[in-house]
Structures are given as C-alpha cells and as structure tokens.
Protein backbone atom coordinates (compact mmCIF):
# COMPACT_ATOMS: atom_id res chain seq x y z
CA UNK A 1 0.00 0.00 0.00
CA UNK A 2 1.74 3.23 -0.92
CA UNK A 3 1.95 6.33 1.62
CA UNK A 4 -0.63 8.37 0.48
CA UNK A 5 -3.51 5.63 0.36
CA UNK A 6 -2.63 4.29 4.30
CA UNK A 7 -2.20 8.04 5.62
CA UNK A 8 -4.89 9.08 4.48
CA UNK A 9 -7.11 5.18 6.10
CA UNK A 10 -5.35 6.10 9.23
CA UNK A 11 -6.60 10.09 9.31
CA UNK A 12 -10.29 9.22 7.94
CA UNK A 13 -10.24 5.77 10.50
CA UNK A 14 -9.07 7.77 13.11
CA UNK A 15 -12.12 10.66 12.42
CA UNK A 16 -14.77 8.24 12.13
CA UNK A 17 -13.04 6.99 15.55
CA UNK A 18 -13.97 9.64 17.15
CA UNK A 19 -16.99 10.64 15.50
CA UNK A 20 -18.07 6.96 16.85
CA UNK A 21 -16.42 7.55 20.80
CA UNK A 22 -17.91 10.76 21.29
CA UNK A 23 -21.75 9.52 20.46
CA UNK A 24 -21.30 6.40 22.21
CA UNK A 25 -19.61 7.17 25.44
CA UNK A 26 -20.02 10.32 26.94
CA UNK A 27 -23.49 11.02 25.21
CA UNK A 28 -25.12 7.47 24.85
CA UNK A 29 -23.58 4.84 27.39
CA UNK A 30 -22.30 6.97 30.01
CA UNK A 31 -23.78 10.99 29.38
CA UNK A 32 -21.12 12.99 30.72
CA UNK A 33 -22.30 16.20 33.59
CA UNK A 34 -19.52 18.25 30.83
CA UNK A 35 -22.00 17.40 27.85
CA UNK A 36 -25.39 18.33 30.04
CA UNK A 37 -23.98 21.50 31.54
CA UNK A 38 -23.45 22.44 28.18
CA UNK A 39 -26.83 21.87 27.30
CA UNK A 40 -28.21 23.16 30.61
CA UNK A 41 -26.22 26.53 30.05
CA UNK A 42 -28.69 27.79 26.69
CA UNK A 43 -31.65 27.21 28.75
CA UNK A 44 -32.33 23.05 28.28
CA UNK A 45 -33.95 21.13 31.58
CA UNK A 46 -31.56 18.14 32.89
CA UNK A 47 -33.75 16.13 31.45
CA UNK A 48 -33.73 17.99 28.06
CA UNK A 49 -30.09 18.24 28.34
CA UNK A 50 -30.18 14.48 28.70
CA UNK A 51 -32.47 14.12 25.63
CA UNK A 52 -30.24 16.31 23.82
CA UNK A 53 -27.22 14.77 24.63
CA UNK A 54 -28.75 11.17 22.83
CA UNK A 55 -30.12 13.09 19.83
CA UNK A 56 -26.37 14.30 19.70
CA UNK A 57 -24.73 10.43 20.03
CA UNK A 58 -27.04 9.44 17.34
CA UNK A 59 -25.92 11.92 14.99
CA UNK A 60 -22.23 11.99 16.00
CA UNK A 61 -22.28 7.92 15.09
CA UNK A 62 -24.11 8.48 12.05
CA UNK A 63 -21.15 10.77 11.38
CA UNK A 64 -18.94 7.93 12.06
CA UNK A 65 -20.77 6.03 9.75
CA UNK A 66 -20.55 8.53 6.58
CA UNK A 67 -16.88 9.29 7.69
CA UNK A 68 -16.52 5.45 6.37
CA UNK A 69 -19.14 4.73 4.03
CA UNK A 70 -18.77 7.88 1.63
CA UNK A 71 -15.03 7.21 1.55
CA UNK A 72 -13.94 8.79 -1.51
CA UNK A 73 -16.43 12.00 -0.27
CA UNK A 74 -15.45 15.05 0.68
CA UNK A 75 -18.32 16.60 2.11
CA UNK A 76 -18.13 14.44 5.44
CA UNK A 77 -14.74 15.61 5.44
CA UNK A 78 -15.69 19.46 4.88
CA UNK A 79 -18.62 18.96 7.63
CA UNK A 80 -16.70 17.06 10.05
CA UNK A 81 -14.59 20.35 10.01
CA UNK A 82 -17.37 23.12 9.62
CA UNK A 83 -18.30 20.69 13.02
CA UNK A 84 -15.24 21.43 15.05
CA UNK A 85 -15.14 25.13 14.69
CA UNK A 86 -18.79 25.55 15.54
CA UNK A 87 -18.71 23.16 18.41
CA UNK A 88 -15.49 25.09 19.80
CA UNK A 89 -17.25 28.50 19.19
CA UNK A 90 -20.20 27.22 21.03
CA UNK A 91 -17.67 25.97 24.15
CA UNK A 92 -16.07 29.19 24.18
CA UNK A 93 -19.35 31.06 24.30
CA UNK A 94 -21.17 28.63 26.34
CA UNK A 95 -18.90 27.05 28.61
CA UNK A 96 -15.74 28.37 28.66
CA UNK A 97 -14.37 27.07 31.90
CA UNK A 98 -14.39 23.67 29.64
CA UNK A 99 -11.23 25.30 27.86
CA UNK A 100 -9.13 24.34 30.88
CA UNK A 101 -10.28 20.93 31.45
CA UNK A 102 -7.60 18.28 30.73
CA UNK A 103 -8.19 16.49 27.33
CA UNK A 104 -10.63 19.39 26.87
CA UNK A 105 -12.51 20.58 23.85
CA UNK A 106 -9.75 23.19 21.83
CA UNK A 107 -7.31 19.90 22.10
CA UNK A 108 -9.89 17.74 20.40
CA UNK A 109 -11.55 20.19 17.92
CA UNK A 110 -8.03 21.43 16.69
CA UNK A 111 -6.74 17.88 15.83
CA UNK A 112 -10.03 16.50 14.42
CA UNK A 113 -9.88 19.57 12.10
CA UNK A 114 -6.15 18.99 11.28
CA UNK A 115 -6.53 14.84 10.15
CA UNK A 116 -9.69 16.38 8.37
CA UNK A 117 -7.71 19.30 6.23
CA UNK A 118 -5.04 16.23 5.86
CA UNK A 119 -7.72 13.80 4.94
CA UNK A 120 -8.61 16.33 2.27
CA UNK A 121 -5.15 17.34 0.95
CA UNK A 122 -4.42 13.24 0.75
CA UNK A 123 -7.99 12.42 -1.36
CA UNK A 124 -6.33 15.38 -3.99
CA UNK A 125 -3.34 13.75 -3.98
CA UNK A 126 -4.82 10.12 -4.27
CA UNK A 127 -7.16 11.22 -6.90
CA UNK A 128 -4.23 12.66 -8.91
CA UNK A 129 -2.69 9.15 -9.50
C-alpha cells in the first residue's frame, strides 16, 4: 500500500473513531455532567439536556458512519470540520471554563480539524494518481 492511500485510512479511520467515541460514550452509554452543563447553560432542563445529549450520540455515530461509508467523499470531510469550529465556538461562548479541562474541547476540535484538512489534501493527492 503506498503512503498516500494508508495516511490518508489512518486520518479518515481515526475521524470516524472519534466521531463513533464521542456519540457512544459520553453522550449514549455513560452521558457525561460536561456534555449536560453544556446543554443546561442555553436554557435546556436536565432532562432535556439528557435528551439532547442522545439526539447528539445518534448523529455523532451516524457521522462515524458517513466518515466510512462515503469514503472517496469530501463533504463528510468538509462537515466534520465546519463541526469542530462551531462546536469550539459554542464551548467558548457557552462554557468556557471547559477550555481548561484536561483532554478538553480546543485539544480535540483542533486535531479533528487537522486529520480532516489532511484527509482532504491526501484524497487530492490520491485522486491525482
């Protein structure tokens, strides 16, 4: 496999990773008192927030999903990082005590905006061949 093709499997695997970890665990499984403060903070109930928080798992997986199946797409790609600068605008705006938080939100947005930008760059190179 040559080095453009597996770079650019490990940055779109690695998206669709975390796409798929984000839904699941701290909205789905396990809803995290980060994700429902967040909610909470525009006005939502705790049990809205909680509702919220699911409606937001589902859609982060199904992002997971189109990461993978559209794999030759770039408009995951280009949404997945549209995504990350809204969500970190809305952190900033919303809950910006989150900022300081170990493994917090600017950490996670920046890098899942970077392996998208590269994921993009590689598909132009890959298409190119």
């Amino acid at each position: 496999m040559n080095s453009p093709i597996l770079s650019y499997a490990v940055c779109r695997g690695t998206i669709a990773f975390i796409w798929f970890y984000q839904g699941l665990i701290p909205k789905l499984l396990y809803p995290h008192e980060d994700e429902l403060a967040m909610n909470m903070a525009v006005g939502f109930s705790r049990s809205e927030a909680v509702q919220l928080a699911t409606v937001a798992g589902v859609l982060e997986i199904a992002m997971a999903v189109a990461i993978l199946i559209f794999w030759r797409h770039r408009w995951p790609l280009l949404l997945t990082l549209a995504s990350m600068v809204c969500l970190l605008a809305f952190v900033v705006l919303v809950q910006p005590l989150l900022l300081g938080n170990a493994f917090n939100p600017v950490t996670t947005n920046v890098a899942v905006a970077a392996l998208s930008i590269t994921s993009l760059h590689l598909l132009r190179v890959i298409e190119k061949k």
